[in-house]
C-alpha atoms as a PDB file:
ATOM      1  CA  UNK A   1      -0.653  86.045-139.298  1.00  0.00           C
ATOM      2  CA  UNK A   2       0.382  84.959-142.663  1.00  0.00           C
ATOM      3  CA  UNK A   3       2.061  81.988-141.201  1.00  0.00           C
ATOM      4  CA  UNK A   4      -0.235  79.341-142.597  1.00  0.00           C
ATOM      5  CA  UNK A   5       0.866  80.634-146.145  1.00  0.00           C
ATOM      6  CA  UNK A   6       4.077  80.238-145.476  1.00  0.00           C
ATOM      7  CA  UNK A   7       3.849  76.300-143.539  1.00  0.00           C
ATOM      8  CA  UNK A   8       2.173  75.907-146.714  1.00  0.00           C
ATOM      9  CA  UNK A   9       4.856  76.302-149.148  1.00  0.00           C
ATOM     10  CA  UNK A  10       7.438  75.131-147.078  1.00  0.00           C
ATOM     11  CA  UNK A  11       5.617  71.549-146.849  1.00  0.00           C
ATOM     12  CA  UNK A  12       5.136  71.508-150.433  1.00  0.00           C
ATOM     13  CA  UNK A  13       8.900  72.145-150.923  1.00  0.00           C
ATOM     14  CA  UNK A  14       9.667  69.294-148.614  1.00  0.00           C
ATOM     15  CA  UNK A  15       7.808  66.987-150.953  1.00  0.00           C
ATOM     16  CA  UNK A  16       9.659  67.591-154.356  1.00  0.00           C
ATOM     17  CA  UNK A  17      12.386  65.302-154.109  1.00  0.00           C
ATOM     18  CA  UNK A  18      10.249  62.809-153.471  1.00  0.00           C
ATOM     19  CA  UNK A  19       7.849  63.773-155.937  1.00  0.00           C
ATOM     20  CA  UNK A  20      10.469  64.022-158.539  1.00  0.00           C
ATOM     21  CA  UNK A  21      12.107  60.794-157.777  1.00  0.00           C
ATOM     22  CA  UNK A  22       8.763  58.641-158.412  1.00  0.00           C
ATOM     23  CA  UNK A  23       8.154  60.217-161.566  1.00  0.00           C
ATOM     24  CA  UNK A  24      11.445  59.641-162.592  1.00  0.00           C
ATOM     25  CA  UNK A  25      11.239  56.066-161.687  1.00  0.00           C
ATOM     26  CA  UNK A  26       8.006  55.948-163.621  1.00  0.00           C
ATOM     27  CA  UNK A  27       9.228  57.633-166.616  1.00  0.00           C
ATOM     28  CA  UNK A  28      12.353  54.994-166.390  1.00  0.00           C
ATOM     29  CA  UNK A  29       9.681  52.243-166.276  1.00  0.00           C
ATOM     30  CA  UNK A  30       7.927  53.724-169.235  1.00  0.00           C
ATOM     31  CA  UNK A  31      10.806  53.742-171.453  1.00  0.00           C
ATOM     32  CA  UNK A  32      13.269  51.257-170.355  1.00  0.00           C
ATOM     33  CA  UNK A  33      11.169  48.304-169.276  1.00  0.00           C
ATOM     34  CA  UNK A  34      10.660  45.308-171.479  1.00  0.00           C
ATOM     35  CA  UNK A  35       8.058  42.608-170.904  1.00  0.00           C
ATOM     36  CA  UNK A  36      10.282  40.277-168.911  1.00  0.00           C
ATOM     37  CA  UNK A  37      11.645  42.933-166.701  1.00  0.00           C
ATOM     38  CA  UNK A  38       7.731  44.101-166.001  1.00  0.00           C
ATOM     39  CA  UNK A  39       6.882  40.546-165.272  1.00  0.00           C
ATOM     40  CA  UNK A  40       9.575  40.156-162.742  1.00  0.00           C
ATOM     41  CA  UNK A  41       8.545  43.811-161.262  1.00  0.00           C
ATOM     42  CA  UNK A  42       4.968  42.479-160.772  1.00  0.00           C
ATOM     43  CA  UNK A  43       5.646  38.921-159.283  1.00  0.00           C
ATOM     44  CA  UNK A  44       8.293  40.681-156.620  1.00  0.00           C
ATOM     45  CA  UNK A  45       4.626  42.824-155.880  1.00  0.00           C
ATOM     46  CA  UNK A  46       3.584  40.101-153.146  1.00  0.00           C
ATOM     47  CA  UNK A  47       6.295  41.248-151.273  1.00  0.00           C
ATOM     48  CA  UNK A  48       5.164  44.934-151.377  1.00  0.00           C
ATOM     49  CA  UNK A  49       3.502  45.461-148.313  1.00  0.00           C
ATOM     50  CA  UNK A  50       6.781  44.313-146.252  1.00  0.00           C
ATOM     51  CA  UNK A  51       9.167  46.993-147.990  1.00  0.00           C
ATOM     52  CA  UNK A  52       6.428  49.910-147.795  1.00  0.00           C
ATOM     53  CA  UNK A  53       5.887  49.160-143.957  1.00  0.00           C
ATOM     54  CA  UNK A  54       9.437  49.264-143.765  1.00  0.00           C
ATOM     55  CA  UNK A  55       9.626  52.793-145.696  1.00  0.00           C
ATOM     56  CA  UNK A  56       6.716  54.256-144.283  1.00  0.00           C
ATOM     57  CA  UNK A  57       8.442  54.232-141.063  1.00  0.00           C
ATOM     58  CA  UNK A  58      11.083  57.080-141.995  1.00  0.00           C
ATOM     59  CA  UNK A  59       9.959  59.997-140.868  1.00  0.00           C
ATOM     60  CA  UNK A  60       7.593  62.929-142.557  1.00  0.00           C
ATOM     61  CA  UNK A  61       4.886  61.742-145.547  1.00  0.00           C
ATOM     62  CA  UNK A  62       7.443  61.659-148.617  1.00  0.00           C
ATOM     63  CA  UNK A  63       7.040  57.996-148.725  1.00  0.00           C
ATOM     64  CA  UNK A  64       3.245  58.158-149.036  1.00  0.00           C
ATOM     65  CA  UNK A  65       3.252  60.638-151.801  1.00  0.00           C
ATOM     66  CA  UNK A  66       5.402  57.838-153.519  1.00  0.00           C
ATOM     67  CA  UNK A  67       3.152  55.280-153.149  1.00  0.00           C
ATOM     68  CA  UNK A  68       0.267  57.192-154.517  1.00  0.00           C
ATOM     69  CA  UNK A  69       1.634  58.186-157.395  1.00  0.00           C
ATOM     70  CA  UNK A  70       3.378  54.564-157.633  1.00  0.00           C
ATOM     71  CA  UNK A  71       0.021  52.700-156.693  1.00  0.00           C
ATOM     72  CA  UNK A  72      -2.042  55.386-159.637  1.00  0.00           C
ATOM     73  CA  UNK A  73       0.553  53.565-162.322  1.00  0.00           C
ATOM     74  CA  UNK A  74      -0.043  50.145-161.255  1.00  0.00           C
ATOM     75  CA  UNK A  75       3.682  49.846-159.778  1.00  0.00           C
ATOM     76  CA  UNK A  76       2.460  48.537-156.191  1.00  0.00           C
ATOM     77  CA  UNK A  77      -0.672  46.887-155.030  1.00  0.00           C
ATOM     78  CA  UNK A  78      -3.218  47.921-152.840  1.00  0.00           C
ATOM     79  CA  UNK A  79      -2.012  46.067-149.947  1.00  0.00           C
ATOM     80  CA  UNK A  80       1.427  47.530-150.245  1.00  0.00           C
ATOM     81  CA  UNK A  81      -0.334  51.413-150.314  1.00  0.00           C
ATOM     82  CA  UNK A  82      -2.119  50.347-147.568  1.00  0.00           C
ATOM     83  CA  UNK A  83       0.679  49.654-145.611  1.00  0.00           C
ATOM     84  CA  UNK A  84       2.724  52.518-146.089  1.00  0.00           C
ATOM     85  CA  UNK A  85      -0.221  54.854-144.948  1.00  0.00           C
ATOM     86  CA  UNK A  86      -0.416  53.169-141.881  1.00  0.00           C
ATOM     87  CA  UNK A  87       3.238  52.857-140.934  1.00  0.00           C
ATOM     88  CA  UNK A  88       3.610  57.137-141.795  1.00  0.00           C
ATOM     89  CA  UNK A  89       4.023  59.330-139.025  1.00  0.00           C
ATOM     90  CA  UNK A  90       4.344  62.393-140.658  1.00  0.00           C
ATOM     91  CA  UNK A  91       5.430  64.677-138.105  1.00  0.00           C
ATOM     92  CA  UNK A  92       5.746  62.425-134.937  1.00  0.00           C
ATOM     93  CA  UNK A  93       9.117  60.749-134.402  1.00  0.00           C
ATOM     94  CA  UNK A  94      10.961  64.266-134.812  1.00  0.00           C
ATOM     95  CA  UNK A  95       9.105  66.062-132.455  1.00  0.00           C
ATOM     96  CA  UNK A  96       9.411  63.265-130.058  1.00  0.00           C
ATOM     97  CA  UNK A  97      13.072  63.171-130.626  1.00  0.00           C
ATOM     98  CA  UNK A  98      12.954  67.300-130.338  1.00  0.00           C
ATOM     99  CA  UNK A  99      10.997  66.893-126.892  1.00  0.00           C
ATOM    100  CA  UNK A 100      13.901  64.195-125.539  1.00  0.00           C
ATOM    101  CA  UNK A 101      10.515  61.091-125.032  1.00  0.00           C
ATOM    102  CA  UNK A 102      12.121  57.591-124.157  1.00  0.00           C
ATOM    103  CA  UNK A 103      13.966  55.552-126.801  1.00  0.00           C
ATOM    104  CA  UNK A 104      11.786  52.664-126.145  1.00  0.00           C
ATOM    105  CA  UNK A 105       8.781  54.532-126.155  1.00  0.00           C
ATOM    106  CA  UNK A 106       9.512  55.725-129.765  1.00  0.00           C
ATOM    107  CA  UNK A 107      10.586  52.549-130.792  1.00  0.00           C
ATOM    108  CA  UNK A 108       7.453  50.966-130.032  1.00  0.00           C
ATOM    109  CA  UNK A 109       5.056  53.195-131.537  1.00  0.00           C
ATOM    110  CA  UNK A 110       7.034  53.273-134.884  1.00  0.00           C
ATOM    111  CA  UNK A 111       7.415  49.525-134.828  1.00  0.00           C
ATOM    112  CA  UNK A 112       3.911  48.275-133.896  1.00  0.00           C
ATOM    113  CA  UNK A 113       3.050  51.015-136.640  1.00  0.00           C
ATOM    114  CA  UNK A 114       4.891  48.970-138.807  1.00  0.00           C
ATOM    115  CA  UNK A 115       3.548  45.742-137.975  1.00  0.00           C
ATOM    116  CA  UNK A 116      -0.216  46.654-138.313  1.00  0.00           C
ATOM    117  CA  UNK A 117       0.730  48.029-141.453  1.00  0.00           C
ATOM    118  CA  UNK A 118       2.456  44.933-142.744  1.00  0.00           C
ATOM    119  CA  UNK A 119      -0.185  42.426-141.644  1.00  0.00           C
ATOM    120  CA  UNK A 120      -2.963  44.934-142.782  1.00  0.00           C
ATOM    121  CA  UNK A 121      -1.309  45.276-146.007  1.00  0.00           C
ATOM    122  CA  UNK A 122      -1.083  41.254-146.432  1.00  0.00           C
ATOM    123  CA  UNK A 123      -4.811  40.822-146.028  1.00  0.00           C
ATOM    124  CA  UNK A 124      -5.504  43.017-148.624  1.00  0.00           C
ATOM    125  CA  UNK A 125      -3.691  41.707-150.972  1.00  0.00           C
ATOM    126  CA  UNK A 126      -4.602  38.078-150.426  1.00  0.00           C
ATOM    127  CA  UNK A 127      -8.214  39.151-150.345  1.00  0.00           C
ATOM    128  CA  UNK A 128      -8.433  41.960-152.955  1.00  0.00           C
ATOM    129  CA  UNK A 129      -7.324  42.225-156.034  1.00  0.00           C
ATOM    130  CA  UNK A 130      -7.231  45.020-158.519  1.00  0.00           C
ATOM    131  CA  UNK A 131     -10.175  44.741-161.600  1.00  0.00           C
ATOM    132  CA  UNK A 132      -8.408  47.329-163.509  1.00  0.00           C
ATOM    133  CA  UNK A 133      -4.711  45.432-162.649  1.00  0.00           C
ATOM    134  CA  UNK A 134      -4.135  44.231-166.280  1.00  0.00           C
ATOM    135  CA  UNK A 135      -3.414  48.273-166.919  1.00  0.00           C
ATOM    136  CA  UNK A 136       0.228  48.991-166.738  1.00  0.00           C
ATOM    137  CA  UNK A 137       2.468  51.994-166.321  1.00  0.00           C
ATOM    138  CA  UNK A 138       2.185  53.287-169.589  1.00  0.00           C
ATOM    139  CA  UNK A 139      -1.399  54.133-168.585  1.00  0.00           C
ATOM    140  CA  UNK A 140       0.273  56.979-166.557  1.00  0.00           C
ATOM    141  CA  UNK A 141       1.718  58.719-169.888  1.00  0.00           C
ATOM    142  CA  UNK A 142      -1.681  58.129-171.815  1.00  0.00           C
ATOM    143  CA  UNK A 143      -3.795  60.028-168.966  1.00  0.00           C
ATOM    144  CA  UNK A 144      -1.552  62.840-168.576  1.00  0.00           C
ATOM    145  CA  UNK A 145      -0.958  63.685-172.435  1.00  0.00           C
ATOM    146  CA  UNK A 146       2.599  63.994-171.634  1.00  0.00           C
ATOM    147  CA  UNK A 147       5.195  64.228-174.809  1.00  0.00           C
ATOM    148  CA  UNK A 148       7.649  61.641-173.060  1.00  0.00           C
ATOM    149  CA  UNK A 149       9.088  60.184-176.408  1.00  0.00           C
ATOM    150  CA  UNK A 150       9.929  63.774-177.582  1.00  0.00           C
ATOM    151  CA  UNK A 151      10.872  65.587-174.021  1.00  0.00           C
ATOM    152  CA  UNK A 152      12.934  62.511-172.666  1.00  0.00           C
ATOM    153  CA  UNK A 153      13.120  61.048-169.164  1.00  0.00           C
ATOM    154  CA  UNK A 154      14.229  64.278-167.378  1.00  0.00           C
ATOM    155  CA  UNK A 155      11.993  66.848-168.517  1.00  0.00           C
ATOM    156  CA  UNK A 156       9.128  64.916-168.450  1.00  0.00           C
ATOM    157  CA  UNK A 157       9.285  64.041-164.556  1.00  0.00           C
ATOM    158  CA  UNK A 158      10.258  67.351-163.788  1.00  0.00           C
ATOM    159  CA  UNK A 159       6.627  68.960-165.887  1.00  0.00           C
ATOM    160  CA  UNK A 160       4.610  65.702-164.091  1.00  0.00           C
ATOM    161  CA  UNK A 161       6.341  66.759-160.250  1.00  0.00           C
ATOM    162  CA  UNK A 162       5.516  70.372-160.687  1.00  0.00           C
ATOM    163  CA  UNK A 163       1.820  69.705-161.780  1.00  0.00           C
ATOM    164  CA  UNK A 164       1.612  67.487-158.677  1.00  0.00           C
ATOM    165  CA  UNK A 165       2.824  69.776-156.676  1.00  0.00           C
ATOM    166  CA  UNK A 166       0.651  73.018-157.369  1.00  0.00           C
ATOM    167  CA  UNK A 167      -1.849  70.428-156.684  1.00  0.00           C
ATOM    168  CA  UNK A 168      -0.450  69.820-153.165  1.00  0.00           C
ATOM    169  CA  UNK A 169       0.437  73.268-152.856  1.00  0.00           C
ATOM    170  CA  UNK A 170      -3.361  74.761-153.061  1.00  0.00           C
ATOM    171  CA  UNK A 171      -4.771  71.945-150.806  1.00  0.00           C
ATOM    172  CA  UNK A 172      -1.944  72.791-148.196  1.00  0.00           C
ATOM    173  CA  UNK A 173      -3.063  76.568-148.419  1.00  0.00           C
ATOM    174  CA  UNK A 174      -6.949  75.763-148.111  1.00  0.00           C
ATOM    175  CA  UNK A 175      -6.052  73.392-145.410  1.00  0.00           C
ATOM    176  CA  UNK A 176      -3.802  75.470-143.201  1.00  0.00           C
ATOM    177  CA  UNK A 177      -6.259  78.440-143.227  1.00  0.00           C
ATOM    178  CA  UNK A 178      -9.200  76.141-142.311  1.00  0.00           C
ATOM    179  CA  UNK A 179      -6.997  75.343-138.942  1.00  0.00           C
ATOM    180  CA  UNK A 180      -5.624  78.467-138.829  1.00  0.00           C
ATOM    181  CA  UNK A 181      -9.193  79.997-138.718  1.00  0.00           C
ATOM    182  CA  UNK A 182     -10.769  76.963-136.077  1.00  0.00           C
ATOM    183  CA  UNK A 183      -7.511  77.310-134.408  1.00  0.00           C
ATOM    184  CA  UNK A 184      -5.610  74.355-133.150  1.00  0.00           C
ATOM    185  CA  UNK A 185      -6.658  74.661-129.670  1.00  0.00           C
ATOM    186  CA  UNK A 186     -10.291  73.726-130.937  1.00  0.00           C
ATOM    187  CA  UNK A 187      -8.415  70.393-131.979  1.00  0.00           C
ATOM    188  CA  UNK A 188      -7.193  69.735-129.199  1.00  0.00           C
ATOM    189  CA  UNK A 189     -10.115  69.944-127.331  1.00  0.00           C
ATOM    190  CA  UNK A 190     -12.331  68.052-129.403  1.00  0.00           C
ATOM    191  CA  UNK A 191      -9.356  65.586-129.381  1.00  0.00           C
ATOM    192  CA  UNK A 192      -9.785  65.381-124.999  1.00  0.00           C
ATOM    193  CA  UNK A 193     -13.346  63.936-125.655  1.00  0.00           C
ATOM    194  CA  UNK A 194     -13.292  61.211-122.438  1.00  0.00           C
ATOM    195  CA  UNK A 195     -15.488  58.279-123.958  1.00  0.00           C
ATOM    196  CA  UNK A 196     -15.325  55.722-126.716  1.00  0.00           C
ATOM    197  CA  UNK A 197     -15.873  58.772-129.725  1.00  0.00           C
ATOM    198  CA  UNK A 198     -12.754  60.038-129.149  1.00  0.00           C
ATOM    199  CA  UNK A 199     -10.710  57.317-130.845  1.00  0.00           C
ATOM    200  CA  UNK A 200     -13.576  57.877-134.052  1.00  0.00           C
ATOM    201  CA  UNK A 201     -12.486  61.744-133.730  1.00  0.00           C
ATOM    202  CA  UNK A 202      -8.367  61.103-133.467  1.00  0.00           C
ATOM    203  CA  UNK A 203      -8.615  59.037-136.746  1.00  0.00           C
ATOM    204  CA  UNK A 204     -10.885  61.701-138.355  1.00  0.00           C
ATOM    205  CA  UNK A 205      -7.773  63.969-137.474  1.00  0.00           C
ATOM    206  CA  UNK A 206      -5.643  61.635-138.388  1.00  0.00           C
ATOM    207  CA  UNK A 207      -6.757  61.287-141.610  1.00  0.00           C
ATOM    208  CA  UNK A 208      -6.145  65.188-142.484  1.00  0.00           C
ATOM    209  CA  UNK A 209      -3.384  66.147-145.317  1.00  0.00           C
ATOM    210  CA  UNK A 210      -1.743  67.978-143.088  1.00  0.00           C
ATOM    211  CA  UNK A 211       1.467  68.010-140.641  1.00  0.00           C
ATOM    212  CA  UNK A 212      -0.834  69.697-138.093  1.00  0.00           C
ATOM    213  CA  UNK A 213      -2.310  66.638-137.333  1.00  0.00           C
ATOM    214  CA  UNK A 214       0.684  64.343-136.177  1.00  0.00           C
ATOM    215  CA  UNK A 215       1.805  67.442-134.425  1.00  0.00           C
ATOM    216  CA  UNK A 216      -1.069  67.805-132.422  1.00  0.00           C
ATOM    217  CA  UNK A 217      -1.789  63.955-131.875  1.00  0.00           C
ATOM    218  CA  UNK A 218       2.095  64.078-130.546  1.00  0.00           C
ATOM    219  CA  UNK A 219       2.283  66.708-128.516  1.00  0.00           C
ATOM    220  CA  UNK A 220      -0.945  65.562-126.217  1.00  0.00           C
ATOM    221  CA  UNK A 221       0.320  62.153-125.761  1.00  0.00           C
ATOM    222  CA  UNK A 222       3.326  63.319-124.864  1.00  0.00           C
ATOM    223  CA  UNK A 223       1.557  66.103-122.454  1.00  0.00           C
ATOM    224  CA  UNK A 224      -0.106  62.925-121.108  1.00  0.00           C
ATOM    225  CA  UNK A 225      -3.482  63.894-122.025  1.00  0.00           C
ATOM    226  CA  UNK A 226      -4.935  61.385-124.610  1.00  0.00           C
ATOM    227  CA  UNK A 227      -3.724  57.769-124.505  1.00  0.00           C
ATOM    228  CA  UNK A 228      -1.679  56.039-126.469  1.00  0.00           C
ATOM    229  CA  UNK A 229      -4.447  53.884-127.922  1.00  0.00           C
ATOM    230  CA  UNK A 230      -5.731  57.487-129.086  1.00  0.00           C
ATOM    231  CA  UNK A 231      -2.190  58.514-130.186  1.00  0.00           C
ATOM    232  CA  UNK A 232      -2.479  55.275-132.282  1.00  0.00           C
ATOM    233  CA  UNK A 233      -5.601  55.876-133.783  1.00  0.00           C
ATOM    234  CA  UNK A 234      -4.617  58.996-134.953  1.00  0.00           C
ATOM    235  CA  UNK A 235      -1.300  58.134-136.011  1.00  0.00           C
ATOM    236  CA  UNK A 236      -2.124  55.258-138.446  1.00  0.00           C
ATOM    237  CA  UNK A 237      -4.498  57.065-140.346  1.00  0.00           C
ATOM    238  CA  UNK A 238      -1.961  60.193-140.587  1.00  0.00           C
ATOM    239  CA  UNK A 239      -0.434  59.495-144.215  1.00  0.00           C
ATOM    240  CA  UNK A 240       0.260  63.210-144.623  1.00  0.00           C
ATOM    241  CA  UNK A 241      -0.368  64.476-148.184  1.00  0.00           C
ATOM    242  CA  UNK A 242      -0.673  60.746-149.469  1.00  0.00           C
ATOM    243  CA  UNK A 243      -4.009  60.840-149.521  1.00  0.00           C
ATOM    244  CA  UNK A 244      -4.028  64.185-151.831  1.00  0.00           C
ATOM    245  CA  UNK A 245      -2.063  62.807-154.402  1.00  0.00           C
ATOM    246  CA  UNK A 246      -4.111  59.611-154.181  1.00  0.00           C
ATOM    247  CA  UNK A 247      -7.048  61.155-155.361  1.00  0.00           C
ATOM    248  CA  UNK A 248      -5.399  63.688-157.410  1.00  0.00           C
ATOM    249  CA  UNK A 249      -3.634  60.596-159.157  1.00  0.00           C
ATOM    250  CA  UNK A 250      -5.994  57.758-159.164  1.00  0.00           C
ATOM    251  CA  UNK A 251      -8.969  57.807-161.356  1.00  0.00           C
ATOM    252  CA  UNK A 252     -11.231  55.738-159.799  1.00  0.00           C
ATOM    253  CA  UNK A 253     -12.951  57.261-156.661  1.00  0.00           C
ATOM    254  CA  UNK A 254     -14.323  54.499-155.092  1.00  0.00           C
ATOM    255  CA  UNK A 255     -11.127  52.477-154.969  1.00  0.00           C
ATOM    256  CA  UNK A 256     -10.088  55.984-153.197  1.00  0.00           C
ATOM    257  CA  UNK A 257     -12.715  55.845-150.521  1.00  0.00           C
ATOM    258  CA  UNK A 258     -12.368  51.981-149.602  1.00  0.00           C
ATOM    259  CA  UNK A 259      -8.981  52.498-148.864  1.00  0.00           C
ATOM    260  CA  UNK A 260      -9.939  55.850-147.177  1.00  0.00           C
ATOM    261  CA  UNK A 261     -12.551  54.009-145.332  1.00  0.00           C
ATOM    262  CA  UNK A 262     -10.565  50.949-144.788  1.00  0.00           C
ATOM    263  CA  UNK A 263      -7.701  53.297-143.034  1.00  0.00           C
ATOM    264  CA  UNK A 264      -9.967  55.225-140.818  1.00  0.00           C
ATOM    265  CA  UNK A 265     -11.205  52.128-139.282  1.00  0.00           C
ATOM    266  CA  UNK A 266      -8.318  50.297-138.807  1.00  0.00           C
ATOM    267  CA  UNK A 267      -7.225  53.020-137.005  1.00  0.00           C
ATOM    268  CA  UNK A 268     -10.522  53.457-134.349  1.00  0.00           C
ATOM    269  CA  UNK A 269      -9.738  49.509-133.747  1.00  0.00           C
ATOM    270  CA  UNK A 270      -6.261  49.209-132.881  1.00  0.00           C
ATOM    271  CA  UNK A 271      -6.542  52.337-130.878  1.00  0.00           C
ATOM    272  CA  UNK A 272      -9.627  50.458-129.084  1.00  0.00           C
ATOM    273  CA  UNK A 273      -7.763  47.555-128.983  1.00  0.00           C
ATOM    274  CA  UNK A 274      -4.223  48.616-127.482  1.00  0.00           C
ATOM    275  CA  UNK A 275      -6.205  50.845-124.981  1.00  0.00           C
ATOM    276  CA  UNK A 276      -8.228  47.505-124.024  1.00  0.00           C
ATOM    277  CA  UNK A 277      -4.865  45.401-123.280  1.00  0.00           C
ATOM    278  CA  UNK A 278      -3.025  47.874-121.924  1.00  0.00           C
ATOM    279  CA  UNK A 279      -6.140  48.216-119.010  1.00  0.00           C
ATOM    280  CA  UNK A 280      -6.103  44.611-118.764  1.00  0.00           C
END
């Protein structure tokens, strides 16, 4: 009964390494980088959205919680956030693995993952670019009222992961005991919906901070009982925890909900769209 308590700590715990690594970088950045080196950081940016398709196709969300914290500091751009939320599968390539589904098969939903994410992630950044972008990584320091100078390196990274993470921790307990009270069957069922809503629904799913989602999106594809167009629409918008630590980390909100909104719909139109060719 007390299982969603537990899923919840457990998936928190899975996130620290990553967590701490980031801030570590960023507390590297803050005290080691001169004005050269930062200049050469930012003009390598435009190939951002390349590497973080490429990383946001290893499996689980520890990549995305990266990015958010990275993208918060002005590390990455928009574009390159943008495409590691779309290439993350949370939850999805292991259980596929666990339930033996065709190499090729696999293959081809992680890679054409990848690819929208990439070529998503490139039209954002050519067309959109950042008001607040003259802000650097120091900014990260100033809003947190961290001591870095005095702590050093380690310590600090260590107090910024563990305030991140009883962040993530609450908002994985609030979230498991919403699904464990509406129960996953209800999911699924909303998720068998046989007309056009249903790829507006998977996203919606999708887009919830929480393993449950990939798992369920998975395990009915693989069941045969959603399509993959569905599978996809679900599956691109499923950034894991990402999206908590975006708006945990990023101070302005309506940045947050364009990419939010900007997710969810690239996810009902490629599922719309591979469904369409596929039937072709």
């Amino acid at each position: 009964m007390l299982d969603w308590i537990l899923d919840g700590v457990v998936d928190t715990l899975k996130l620290l390494p990553y967590l701490w690594i980031t801030f570590l970088i960023l507390e590297f950045l803050e005290h080691k980088l001169t004005k050269k080196n930062e200049s050469v950081l930012r003009k390598s940016q435009k190939f951002g959205p390349l590497l973080g398709g490429l990383l946001g196709a290893l499996p689980q969300c520890g990549f995305s919680t990266m990015a958010s914290s990275l993208f918060s500091s002005r590390v990455i751009t928009t574009g390159t956030l943008i495409a590691v939320f779309l290439a993350t599968s949370d939850e999805m390539l292991p259980i596929m693995i666990s339930e033996k589904a065709p190499a090729l098969e696999m293959l081809f939903i992680v890679a054409f993952k990848v690819f929208v994410g990439i070529v998503v992630g490139f039209i954002v950044d050519f067309l959109y670019h950042r008001k607040d972008k003259k802000q650097d990584i120091h900014h990260l320091c100033e809003k947190e009222h961290c001591e870095c100078e005095e702590e050093g390196i380690l310590l600090s990274s260590i107090k910024h992961t563990f305030k991140i993470a009883f962040f993530i921790l609450a908002a994985n307990l609030i979230l498991n005991y919403i699904i464990f009270i509406v129960g996953e069957d209800t999911f699924r069922e909303v998720l068998l919906q046989k007309n056009v809503l249903h790829y507006f629904i998977a996203s919606f799913v999708g887009l919830i901070p929480n393993c449950a989602s990939s798992v369920i999106m998975t395990e009915l594809y693989l069941s045969r009982l959603i399509t993959i167009g569905t599978l996809m629409s679900g599956l691109l918008t499923g950034s894991g925890v990402g999206i908590l630590v975006l708006w945990k980390a990023n101070e302005n909100k309506g940045e947050n909900a364009t990419i939010l909104f900007l997710i969810y719909f690239v996810g009902v139109f490629v599922g719309i769209l591979v469904d369409l060719f596929l039937s072709i």
